[in-house]
Protein backbone atom coordinates (compact mmCIF):
# COMPACT_ATOMS: atom_id res chain seq x y z
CA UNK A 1 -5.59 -6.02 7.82
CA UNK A 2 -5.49 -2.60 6.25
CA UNK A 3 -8.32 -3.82 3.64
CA UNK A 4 -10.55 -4.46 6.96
CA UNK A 5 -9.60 -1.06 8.65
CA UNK A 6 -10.71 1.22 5.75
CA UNK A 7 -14.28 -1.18 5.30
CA UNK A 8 -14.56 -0.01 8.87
CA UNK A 9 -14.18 3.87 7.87
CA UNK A 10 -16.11 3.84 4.48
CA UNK A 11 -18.93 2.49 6.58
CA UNK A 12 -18.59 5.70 8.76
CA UNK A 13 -19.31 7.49 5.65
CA UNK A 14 -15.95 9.46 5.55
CA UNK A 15 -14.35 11.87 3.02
CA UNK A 16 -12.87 9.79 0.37
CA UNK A 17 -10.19 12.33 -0.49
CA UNK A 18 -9.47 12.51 3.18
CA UNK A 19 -9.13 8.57 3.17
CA UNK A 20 -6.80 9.17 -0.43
CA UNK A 21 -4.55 10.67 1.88
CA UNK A 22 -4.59 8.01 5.04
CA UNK A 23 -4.17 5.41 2.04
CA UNK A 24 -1.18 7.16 0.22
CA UNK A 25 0.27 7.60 3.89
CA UNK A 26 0.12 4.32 4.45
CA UNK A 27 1.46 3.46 0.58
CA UNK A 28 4.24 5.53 0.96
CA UNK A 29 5.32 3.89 4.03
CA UNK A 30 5.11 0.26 2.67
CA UNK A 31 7.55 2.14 -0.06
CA UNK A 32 10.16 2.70 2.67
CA UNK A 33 9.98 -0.79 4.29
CA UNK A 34 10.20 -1.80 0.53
CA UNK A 35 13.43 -0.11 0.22
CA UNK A 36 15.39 -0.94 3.00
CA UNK A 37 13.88 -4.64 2.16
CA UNK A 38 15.68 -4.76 -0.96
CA UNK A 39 19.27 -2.87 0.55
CA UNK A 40 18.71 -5.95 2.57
CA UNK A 41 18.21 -8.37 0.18
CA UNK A 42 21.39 -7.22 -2.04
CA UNK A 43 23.63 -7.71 0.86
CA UNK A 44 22.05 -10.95 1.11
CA UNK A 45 22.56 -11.99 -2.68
CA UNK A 46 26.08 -10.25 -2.74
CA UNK A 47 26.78 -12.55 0.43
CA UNK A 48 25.45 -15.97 -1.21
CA UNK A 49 23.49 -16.46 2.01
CA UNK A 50 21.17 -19.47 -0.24
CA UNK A 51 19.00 -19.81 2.55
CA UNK A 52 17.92 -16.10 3.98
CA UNK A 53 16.89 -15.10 0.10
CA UNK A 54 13.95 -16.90 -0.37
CA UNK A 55 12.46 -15.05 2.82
CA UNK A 56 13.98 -11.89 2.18
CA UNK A 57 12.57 -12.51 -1.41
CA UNK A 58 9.04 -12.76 0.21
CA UNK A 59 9.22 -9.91 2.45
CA UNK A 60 10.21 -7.72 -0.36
CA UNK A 61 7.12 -9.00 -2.83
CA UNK A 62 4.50 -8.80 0.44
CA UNK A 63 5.72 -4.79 0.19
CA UNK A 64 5.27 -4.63 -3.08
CA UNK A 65 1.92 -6.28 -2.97
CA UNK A 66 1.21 -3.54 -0.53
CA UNK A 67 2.08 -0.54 -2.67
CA UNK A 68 -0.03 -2.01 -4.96
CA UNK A 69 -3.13 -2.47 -2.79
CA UNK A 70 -2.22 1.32 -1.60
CA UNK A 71 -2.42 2.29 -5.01
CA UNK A 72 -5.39 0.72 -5.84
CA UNK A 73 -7.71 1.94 -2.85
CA UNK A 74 -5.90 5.97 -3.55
CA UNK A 75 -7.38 5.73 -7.05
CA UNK A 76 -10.58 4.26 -5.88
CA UNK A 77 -10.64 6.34 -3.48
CA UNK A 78 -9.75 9.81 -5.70
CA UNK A 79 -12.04 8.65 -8.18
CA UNK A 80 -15.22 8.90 -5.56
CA UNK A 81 -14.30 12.33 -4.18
CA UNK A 82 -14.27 13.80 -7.77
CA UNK A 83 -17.23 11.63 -8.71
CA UNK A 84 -18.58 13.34 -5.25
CA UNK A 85 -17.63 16.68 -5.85
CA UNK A 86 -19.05 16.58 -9.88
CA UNK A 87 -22.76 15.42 -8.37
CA UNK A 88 -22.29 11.69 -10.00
CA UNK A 89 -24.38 9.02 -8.42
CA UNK A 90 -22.27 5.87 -7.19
C-alpha cells in the first residue's frame, strides 16, 4: 500500500528530499510498532503461549519488512535529490 501511495506522488513530480522525509516518517513509525511488537512477543515466549507466537512472529517480521522497504525508498529517494541538486541526468 505505501509502495502504491508514493508511485502516486513521484508521478506528481515532487521533491524527492521532501518525499525522504514522508518515507523516514513513515520508517520510523513502522520502528515503533516494531518495538512494542517484540515487548509483545517476549511476554508471549516467556508465557509459552505455543500458539499466539507464530502470529506474533509474523507481525513482528511484516515490521521489519517495512523498515526495510522505508529504508530502501529514503536512500532512493536521497540519492535523486543530490543527483538533482549536482545537475545529473536520471
Amino acid at each position: 500500500m505505501t509502495t502504491f501511495r508514493l508511485h502516486v506522488v513521484f508521478s506528481c513530480s515532487a521533491n524527492p528530499l521532501t518525499l525522504a522525509l514522508l518515507v523516514q516518517d513513515a520508517g520510523e513509525a513502522a520502528l515503533n510498532k516494531l518495538d512494542t511488537a517484540l515487548t509483545e512477543f517476549q511476554g508471549l515466549i516467556d508465557a509459552k503461549d505455543k500458539q499466539t507466537v507464530p502470529i506474533k512472529q509474523r507481525e513482528c517480521l511484516d515490521y521489519v519488512g517495512q523498515v526495510r522497504e522505508q529504508c530502501s525508498m529514503s536512500h532512493s529517494l536521497v540519492t535523486e535529490a543530490i543527483d538533482k541538486s549536482l545537475g545529473h541526468k536520471s
